[in-house]
N, C-alpha and C. Protein backbone atom coordinates (compact mmCIF):
# COMPACT_ATOMS: atom_id res chain seq x y z
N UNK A 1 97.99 86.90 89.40
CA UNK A 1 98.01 85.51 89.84
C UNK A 1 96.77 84.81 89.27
N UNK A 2 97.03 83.64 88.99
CA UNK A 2 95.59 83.36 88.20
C UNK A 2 94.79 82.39 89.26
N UNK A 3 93.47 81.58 88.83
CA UNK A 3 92.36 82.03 89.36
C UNK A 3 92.91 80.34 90.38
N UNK A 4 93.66 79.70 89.51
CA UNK A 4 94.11 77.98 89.73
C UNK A 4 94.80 77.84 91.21
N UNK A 5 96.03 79.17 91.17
CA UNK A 5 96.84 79.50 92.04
C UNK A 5 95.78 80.04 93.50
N UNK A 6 94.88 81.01 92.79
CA UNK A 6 93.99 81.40 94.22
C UNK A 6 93.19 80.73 94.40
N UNK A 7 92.67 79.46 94.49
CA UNK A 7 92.08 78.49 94.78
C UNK A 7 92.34 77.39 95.53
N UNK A 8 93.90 77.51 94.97
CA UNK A 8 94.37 76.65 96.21
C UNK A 8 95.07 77.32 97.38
N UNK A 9 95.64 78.41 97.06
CA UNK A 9 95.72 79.30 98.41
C UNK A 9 94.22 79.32 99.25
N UNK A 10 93.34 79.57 98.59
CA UNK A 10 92.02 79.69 99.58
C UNK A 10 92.05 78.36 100.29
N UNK A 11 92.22 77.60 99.25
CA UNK A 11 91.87 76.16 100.35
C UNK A 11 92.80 75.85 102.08
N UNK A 12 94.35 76.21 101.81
CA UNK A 12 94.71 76.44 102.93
C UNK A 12 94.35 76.82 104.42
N UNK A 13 92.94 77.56 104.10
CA UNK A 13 92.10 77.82 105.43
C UNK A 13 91.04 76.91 105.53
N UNK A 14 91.07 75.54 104.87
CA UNK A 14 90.46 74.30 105.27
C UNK A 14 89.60 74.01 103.96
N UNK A 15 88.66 73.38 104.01
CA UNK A 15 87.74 72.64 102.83
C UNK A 15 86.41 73.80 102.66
N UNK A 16 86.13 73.83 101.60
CA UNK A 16 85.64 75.12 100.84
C UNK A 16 84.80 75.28 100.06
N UNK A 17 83.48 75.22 99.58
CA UNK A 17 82.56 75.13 98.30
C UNK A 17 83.51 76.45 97.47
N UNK A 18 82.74 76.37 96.14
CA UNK A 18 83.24 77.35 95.40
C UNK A 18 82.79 78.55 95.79
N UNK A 19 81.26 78.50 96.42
CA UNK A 19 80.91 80.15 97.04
C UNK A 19 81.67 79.90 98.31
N UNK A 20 81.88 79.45 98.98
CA UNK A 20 82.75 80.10 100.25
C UNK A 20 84.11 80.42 99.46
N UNK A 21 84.92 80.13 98.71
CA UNK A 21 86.10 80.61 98.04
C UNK A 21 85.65 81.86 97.58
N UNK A 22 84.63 82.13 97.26
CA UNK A 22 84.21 83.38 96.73
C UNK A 22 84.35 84.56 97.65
N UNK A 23 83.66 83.51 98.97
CA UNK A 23 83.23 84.64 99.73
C UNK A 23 84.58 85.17 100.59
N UNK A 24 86.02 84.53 100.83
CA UNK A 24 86.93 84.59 101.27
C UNK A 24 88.25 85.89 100.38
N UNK A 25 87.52 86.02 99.04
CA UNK A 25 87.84 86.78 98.58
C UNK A 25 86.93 87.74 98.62
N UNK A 26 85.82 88.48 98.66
CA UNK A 26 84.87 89.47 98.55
C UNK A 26 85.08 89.76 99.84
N UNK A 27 84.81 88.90 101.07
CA UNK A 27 85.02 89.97 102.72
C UNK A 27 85.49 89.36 103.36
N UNK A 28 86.61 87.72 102.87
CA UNK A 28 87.09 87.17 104.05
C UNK A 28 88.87 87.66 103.79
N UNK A 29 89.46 86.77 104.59
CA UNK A 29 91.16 86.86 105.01
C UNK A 29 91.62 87.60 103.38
N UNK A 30 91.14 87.58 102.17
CA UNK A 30 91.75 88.04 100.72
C UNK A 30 90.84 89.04 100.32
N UNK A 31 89.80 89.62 101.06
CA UNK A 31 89.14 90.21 100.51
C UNK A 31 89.84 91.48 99.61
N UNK A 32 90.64 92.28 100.82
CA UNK A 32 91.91 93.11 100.19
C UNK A 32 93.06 92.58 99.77
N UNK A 33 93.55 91.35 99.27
CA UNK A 33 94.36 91.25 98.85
C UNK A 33 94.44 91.16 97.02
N UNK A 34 93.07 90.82 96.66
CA UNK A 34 93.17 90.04 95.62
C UNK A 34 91.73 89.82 94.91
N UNK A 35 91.47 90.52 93.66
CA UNK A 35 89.94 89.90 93.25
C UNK A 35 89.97 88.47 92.88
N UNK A 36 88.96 87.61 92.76
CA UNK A 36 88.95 87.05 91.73
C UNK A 36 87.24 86.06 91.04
N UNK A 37 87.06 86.27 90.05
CA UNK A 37 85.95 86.53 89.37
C UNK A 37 85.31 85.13 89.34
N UNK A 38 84.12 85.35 90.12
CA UNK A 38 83.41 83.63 90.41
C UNK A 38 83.27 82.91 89.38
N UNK A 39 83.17 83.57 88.13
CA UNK A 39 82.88 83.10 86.51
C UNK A 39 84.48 82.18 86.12
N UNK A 40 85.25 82.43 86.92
CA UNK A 40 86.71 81.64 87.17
C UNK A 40 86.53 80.70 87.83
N UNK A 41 86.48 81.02 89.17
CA UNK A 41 86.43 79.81 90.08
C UNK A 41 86.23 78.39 89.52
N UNK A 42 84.84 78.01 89.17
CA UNK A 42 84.68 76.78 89.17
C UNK A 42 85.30 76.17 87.88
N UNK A 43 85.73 76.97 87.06
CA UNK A 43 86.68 76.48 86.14
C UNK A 43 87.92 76.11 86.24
N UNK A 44 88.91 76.68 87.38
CA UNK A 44 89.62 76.66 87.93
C UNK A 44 89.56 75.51 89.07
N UNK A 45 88.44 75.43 89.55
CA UNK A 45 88.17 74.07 90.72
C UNK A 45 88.64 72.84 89.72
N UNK A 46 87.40 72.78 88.62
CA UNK A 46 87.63 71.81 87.84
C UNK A 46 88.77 71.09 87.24
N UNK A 47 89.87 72.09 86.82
CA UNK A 47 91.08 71.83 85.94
C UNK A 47 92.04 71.25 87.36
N UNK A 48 91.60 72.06 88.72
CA UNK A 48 92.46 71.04 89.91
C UNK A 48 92.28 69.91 89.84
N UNK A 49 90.61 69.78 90.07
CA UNK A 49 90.19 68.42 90.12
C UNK A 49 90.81 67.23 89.44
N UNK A 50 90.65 67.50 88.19
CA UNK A 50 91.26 66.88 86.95
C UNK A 50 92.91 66.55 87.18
N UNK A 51 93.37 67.41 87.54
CA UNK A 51 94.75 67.26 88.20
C UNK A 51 95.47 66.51 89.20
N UNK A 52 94.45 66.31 90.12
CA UNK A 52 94.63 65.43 91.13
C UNK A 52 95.25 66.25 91.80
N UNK A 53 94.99 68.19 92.26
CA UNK A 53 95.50 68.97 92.99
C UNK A 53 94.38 69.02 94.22
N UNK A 54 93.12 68.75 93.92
CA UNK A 54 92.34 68.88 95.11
C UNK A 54 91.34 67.47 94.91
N UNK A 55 90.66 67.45 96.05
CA UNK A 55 89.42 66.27 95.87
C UNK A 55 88.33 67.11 96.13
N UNK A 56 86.85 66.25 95.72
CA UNK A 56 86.04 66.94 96.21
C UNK A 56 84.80 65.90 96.60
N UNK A 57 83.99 66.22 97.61
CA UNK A 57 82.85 65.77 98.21
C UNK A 57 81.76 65.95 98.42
N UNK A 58 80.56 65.07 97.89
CA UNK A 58 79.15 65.84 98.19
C UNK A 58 78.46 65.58 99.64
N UNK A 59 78.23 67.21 99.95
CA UNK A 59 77.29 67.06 100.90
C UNK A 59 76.08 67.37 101.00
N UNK A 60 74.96 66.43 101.83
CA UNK A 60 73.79 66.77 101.45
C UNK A 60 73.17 68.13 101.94
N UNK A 61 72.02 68.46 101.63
CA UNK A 61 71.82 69.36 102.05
C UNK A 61 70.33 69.38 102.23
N UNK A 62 69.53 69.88 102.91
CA UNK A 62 68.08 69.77 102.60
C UNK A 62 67.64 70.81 102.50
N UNK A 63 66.72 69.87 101.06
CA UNK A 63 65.88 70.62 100.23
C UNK A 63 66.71 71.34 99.24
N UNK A 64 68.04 71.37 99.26
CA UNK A 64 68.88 71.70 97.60
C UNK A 64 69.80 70.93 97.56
N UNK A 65 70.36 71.13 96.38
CA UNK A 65 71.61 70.25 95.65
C UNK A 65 72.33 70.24 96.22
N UNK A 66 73.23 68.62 96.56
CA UNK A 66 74.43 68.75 97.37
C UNK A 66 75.46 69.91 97.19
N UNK A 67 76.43 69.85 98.41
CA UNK A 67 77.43 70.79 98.06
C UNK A 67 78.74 70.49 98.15
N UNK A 68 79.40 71.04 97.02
CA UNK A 68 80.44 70.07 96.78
C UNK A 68 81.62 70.89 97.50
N UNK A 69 82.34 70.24 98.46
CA UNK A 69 83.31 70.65 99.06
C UNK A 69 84.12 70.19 98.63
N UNK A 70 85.84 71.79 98.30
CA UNK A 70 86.50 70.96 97.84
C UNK A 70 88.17 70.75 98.95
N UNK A 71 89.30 70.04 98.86
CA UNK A 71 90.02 69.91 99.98
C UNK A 71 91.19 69.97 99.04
N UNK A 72 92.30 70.30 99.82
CA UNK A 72 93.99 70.09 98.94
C UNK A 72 94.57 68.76 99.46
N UNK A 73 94.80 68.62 98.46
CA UNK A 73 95.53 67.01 98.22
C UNK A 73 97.31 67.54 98.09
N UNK A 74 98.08 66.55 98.76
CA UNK A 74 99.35 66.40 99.02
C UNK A 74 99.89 67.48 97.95
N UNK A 75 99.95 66.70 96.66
CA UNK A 75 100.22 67.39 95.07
C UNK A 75 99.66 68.54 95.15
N UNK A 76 98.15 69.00 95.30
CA UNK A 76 97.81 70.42 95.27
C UNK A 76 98.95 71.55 96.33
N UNK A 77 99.28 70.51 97.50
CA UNK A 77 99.95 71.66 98.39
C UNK A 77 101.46 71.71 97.89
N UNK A 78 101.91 70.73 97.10
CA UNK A 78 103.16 71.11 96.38
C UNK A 78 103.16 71.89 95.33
N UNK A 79 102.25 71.74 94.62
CA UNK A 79 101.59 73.21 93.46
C UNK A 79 101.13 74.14 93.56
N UNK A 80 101.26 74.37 94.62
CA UNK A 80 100.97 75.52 95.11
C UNK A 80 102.15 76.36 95.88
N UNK A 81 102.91 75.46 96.08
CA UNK A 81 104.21 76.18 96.78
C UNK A 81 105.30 76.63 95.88
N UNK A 82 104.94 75.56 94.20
CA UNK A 82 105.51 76.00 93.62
C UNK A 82 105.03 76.79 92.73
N UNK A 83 103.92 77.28 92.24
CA UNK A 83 103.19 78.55 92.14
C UNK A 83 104.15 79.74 92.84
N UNK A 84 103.94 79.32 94.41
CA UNK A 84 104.08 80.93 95.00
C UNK A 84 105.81 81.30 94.61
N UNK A 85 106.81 80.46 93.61
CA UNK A 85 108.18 80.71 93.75
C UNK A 85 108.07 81.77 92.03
N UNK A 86 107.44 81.38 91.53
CA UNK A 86 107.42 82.75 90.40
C UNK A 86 107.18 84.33 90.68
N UNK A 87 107.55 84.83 89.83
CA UNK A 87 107.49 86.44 90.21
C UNK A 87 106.30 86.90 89.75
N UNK A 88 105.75 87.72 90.87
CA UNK A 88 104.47 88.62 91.20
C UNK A 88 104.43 89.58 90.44
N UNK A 89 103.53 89.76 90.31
CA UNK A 89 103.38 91.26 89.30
C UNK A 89 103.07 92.68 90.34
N UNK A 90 103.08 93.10 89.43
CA UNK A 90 103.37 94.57 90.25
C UNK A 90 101.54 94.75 90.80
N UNK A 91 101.69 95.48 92.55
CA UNK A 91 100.19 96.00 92.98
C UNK A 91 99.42 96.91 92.02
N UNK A 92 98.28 96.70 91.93
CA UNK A 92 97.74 97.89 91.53
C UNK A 92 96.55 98.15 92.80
N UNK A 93 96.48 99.68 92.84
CA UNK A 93 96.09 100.25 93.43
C UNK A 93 94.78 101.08 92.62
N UNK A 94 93.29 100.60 93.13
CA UNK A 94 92.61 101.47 92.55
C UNK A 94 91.46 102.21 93.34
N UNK A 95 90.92 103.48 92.88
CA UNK A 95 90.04 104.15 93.75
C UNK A 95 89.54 105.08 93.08
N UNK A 96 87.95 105.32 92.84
CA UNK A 96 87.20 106.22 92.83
C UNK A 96 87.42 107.47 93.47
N UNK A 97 87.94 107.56 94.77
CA UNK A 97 88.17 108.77 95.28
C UNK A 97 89.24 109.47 94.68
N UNK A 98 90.05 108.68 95.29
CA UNK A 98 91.55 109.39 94.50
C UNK A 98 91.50 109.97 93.33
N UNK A 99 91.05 108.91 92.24
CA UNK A 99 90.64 109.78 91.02
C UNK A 99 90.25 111.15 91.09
N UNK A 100 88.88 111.07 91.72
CA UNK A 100 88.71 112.48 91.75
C UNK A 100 89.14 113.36 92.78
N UNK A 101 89.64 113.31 93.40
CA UNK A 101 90.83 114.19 94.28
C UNK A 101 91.35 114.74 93.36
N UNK A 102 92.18 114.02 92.15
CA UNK A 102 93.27 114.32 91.53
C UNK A 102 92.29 115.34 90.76
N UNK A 103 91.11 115.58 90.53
CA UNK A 103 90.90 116.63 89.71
C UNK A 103 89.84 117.30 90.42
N UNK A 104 90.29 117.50 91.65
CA UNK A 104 89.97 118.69 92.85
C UNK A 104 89.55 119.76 92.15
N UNK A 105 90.18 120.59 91.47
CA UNK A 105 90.01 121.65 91.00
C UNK A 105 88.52 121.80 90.15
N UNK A 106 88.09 120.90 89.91
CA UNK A 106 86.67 120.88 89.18
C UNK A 106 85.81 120.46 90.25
N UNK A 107 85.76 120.50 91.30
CA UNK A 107 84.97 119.89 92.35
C UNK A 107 84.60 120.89 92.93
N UNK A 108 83.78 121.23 93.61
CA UNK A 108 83.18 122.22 94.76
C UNK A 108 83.84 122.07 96.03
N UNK A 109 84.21 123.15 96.99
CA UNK A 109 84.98 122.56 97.64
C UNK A 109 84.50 122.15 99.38
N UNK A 110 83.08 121.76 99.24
CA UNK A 110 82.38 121.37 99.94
C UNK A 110 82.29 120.00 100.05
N UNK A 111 82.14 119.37 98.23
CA UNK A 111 82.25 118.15 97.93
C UNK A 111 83.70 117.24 98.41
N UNK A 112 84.65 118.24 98.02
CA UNK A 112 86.00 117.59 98.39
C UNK A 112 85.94 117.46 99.99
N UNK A 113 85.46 118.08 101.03
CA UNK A 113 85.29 117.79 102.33
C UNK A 113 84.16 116.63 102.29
N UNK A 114 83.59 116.79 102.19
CA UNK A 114 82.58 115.47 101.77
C UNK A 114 83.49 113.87 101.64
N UNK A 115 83.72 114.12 100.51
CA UNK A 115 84.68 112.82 99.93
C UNK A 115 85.74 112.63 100.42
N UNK A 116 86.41 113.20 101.37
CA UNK A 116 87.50 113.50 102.76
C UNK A 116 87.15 112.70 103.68
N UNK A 117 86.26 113.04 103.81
CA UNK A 117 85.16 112.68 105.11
C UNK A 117 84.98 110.85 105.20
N UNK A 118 84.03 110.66 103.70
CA UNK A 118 84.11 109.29 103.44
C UNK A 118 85.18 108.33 103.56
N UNK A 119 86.31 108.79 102.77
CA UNK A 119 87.66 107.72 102.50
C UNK A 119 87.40 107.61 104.32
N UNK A 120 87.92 108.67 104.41
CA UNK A 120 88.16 108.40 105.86
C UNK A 120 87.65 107.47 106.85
N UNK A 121 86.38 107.48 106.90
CA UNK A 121 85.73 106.88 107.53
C UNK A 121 86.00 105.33 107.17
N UNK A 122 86.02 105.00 105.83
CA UNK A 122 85.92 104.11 105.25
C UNK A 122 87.30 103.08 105.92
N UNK A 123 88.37 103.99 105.78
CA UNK A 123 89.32 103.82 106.48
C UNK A 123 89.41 103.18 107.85
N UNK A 124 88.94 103.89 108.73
CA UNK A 124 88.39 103.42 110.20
C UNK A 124 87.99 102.65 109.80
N UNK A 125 86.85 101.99 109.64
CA UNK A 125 86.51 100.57 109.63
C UNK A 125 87.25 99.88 109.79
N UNK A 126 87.63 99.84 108.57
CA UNK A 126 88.77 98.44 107.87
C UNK A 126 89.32 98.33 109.31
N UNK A 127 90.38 99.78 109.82
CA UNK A 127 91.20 99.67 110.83
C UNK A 127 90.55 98.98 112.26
N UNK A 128 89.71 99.74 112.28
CA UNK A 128 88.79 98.72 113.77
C UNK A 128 88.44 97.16 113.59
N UNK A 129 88.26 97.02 112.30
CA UNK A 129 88.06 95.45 112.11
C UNK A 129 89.41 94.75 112.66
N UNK A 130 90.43 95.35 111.74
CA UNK A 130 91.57 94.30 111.72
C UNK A 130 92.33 94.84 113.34
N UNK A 131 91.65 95.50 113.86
CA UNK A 131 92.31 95.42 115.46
C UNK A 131 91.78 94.85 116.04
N UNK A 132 90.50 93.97 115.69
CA UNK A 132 89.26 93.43 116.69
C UNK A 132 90.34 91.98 116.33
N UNK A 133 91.52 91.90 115.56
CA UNK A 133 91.83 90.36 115.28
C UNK A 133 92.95 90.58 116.18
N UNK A 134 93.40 89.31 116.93
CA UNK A 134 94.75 89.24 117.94
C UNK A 134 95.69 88.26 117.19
N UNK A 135 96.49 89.34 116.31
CA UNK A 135 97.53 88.73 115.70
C UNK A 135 98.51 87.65 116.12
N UNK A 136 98.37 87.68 117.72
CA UNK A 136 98.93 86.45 118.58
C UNK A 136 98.35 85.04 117.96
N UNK A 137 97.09 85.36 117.52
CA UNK A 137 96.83 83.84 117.07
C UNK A 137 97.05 83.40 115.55
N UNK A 138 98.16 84.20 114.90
CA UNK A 138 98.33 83.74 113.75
C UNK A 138 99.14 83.43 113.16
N UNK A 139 99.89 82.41 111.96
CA UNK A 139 101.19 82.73 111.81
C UNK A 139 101.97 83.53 111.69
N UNK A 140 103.28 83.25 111.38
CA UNK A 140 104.09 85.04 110.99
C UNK A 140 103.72 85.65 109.92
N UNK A 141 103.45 84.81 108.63
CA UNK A 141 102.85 85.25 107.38
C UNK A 141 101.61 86.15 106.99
N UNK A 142 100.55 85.91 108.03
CA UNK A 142 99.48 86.16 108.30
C UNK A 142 99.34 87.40 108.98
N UNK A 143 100.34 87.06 110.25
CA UNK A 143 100.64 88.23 111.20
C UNK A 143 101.46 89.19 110.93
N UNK A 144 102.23 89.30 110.18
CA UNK A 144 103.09 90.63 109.28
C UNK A 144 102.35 91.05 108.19
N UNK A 145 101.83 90.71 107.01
CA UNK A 145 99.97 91.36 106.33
C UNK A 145 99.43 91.60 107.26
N UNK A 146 99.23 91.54 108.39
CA UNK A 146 98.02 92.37 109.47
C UNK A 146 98.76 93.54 109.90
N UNK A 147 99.94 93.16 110.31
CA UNK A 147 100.77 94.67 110.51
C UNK A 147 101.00 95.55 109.53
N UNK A 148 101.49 95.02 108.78
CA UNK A 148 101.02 95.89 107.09
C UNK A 148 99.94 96.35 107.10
N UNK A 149 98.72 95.65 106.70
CA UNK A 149 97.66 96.85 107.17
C UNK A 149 97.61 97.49 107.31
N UNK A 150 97.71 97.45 108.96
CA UNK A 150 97.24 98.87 109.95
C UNK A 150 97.98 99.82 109.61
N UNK A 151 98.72 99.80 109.89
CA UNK A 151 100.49 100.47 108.98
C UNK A 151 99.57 101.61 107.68
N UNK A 152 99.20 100.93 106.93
CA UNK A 152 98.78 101.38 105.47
C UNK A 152 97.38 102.37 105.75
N UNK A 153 96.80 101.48 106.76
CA UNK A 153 95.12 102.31 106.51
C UNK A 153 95.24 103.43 107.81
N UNK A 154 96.25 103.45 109.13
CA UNK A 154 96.28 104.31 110.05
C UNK A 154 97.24 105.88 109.07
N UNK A 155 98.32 105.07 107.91
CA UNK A 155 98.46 106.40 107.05
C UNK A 155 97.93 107.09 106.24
N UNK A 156 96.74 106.39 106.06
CA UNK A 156 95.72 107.40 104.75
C UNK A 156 94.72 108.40 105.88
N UNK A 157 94.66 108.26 107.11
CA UNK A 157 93.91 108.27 108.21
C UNK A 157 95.03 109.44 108.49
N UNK A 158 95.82 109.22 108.57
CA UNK A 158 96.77 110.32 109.47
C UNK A 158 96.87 111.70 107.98
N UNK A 159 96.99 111.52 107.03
CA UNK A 159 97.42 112.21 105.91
C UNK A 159 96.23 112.65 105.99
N UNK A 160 94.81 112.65 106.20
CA UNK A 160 93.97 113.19 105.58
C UNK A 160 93.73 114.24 107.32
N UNK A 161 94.06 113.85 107.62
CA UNK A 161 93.70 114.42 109.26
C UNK A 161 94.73 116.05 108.92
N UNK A 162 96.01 115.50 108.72
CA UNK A 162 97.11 116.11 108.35
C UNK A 162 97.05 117.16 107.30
N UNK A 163 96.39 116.40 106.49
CA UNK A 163 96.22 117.67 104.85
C UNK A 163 94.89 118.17 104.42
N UNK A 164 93.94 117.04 104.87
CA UNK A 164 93.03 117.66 104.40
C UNK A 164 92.27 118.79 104.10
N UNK A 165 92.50 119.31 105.43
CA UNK A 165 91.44 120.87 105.45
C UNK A 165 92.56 121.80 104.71
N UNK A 166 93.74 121.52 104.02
CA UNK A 166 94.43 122.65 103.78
C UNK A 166 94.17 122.53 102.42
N UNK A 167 93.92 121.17 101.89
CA UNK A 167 92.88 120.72 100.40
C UNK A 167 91.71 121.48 100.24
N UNK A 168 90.98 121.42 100.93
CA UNK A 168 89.95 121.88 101.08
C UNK A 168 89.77 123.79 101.00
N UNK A 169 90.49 123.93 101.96
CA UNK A 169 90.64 125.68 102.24
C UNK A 169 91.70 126.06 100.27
N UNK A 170 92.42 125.40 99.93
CA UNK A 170 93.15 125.72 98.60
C UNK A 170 91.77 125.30 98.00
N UNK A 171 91.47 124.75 97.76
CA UNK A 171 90.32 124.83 96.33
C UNK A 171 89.24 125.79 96.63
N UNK A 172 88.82 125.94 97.91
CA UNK A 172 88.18 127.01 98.22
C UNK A 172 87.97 128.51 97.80
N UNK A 173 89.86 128.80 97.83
CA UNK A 173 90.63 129.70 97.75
C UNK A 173 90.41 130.43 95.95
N UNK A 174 90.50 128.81 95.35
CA UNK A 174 90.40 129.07 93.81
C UNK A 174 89.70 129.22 93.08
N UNK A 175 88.48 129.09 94.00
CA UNK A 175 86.71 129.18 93.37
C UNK A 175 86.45 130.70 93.11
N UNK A 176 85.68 131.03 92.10
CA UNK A 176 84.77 132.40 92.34
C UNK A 176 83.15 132.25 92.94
N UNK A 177 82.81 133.08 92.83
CA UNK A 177 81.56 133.45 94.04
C UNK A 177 80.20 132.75 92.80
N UNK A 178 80.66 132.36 92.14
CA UNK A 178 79.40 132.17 91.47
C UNK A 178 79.76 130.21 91.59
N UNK A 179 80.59 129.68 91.50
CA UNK A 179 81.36 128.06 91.85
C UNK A 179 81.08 127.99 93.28
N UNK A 180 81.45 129.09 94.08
CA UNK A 180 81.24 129.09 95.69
C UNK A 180 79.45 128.93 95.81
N UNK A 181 78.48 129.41 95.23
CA UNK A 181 77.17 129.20 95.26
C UNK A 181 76.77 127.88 95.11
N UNK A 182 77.18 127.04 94.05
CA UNK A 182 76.87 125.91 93.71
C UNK A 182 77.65 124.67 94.95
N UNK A 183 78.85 124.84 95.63
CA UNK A 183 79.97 124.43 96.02
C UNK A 183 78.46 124.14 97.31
N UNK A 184 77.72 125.52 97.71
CA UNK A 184 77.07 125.05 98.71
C UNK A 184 75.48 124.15 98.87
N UNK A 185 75.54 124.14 97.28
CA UNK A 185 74.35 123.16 97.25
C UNK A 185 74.54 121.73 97.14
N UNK A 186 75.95 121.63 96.56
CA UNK A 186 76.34 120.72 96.51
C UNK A 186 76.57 119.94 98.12
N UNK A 187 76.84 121.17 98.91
CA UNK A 187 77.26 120.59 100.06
C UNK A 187 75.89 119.82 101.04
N UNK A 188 75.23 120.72 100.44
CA UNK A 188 73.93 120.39 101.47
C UNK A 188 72.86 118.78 100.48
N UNK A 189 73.25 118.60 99.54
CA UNK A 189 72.91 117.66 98.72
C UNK A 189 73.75 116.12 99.24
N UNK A 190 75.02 116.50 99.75
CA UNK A 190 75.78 115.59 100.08
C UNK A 190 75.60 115.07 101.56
N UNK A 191 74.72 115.54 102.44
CA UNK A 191 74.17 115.48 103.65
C UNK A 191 75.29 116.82 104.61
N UNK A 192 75.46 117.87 103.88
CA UNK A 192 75.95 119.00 104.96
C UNK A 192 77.31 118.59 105.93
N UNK A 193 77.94 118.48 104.82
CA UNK A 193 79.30 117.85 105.96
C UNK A 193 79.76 118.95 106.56
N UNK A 194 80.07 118.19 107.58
CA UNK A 194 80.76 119.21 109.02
C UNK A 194 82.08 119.82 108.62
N UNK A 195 82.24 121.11 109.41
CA UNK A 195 83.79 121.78 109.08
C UNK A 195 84.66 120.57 109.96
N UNK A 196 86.01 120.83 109.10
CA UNK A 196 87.01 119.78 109.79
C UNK A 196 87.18 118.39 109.73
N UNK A 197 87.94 117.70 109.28
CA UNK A 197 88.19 116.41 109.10
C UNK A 197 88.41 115.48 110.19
N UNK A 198 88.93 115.53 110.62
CA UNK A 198 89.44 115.04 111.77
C UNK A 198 88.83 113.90 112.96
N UNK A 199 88.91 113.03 113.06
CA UNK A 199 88.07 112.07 114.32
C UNK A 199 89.09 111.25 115.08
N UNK A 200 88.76 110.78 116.55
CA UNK A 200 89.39 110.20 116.71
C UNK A 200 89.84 108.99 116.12
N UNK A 201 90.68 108.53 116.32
CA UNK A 201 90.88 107.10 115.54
C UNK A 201 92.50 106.44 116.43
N UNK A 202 91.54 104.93 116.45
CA UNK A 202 92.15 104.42 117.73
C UNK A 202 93.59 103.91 116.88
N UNK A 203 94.71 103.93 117.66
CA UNK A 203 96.35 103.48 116.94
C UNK A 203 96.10 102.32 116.79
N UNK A 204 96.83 102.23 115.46
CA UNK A 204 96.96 100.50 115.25
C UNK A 204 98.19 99.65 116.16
N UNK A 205 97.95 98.54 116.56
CA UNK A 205 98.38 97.90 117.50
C UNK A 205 99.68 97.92 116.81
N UNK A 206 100.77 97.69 117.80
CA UNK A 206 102.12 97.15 117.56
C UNK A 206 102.33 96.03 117.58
């Protein structure tokens, strides 16, 4: 989706400098949905502007340069609706971990509990965040992506609870005693992760 299209979707959650559009993608409502590269943005503000898809306004500020807020105009919210009627491109899905999961077999298998450990956790978060939100207050659009979510991050949470230690105990299995030596320096380098994967972790809401 390009940068024109997510700009005016951002604006939909009200009037916006170009760093708050930024920031709505890096940790707000798009943070997981969607990058998009600030070196875009204001190029993309601009060519709206020019368009007569958004307006924009200076506000003062003290002691720095105004800030220019920008808003959707009638036309921007029809270009944008007709934006969203073209076809999407396919998700991509990317991750450092996974990667190296997939080549477990070169890993120590202390490290792979380690990096088990992390996703995981990493996981929880996200999940406790987006339960701290009461989907009652949102549209349906909004509120079915939140159920999606939880949905998504309570299954990487359940799978690793589920498989992990049997990951772990197989690469274990495949090491020799001289890989098993290093496997434990590695472990204690990584801050000594605990046997067992497993934590509680609260259900995602229905």
């Amino acid at each position: 989706m390009d940068a024109k299209t997510l700009c005016l979707g951002a604006l939909t959650c009200g009037p916006a400098s170009g760093y708050e559009i930024r920031k709505l993608f890096e940790e707000g409502a798009y943070a997981t949905l969607h990058p998009i590269g600030f070196g875009s943005i204001y190029p993309a503000l601009t060519a709206l502007l020019a368009d007569g898809l958004v307006e924009c306004t200076a506000e003062e500020q003290s002691g720095r340069p105004d800030k220019k807020v920008y808003r959707l105009t009638d036309a921007g919210v029809a270009a944008l609706a007709q934006a969203l009627l073209g076809e999407p491109q396919a998700d991509r899905y990317r991750s450092d971990t996974l990667f190296m999961l997939t080549l477990a077999e070169l890993i120590p298998a202390e490290r792979i509990r380690w990096l088990l450990r992390q996703h995981r956790a990493a996981h929880q978060a996200e999940l406790d965040k987006m339960l701290a939100c009461d989907p009652a207050d949102m549209p349906a659009g909004p509120r079915f992506v939140h159920g999606l979510g939880l949905t998504v991050y309570q299954a990487v949470i359940d799978h690793i609870d589920r498989h992990g230690d049997a990951l772990v105990a197989a690469i274990a299995a495949g090491r020799d005693t001289t890989t098993s030596g290093s496997s434990a320096g590695t472990a204690e380098a990584s801050g000594g992760a605990d046997r067992g994967l497993g934590g509680s972790s609260r259900t995602a809401a229905k």
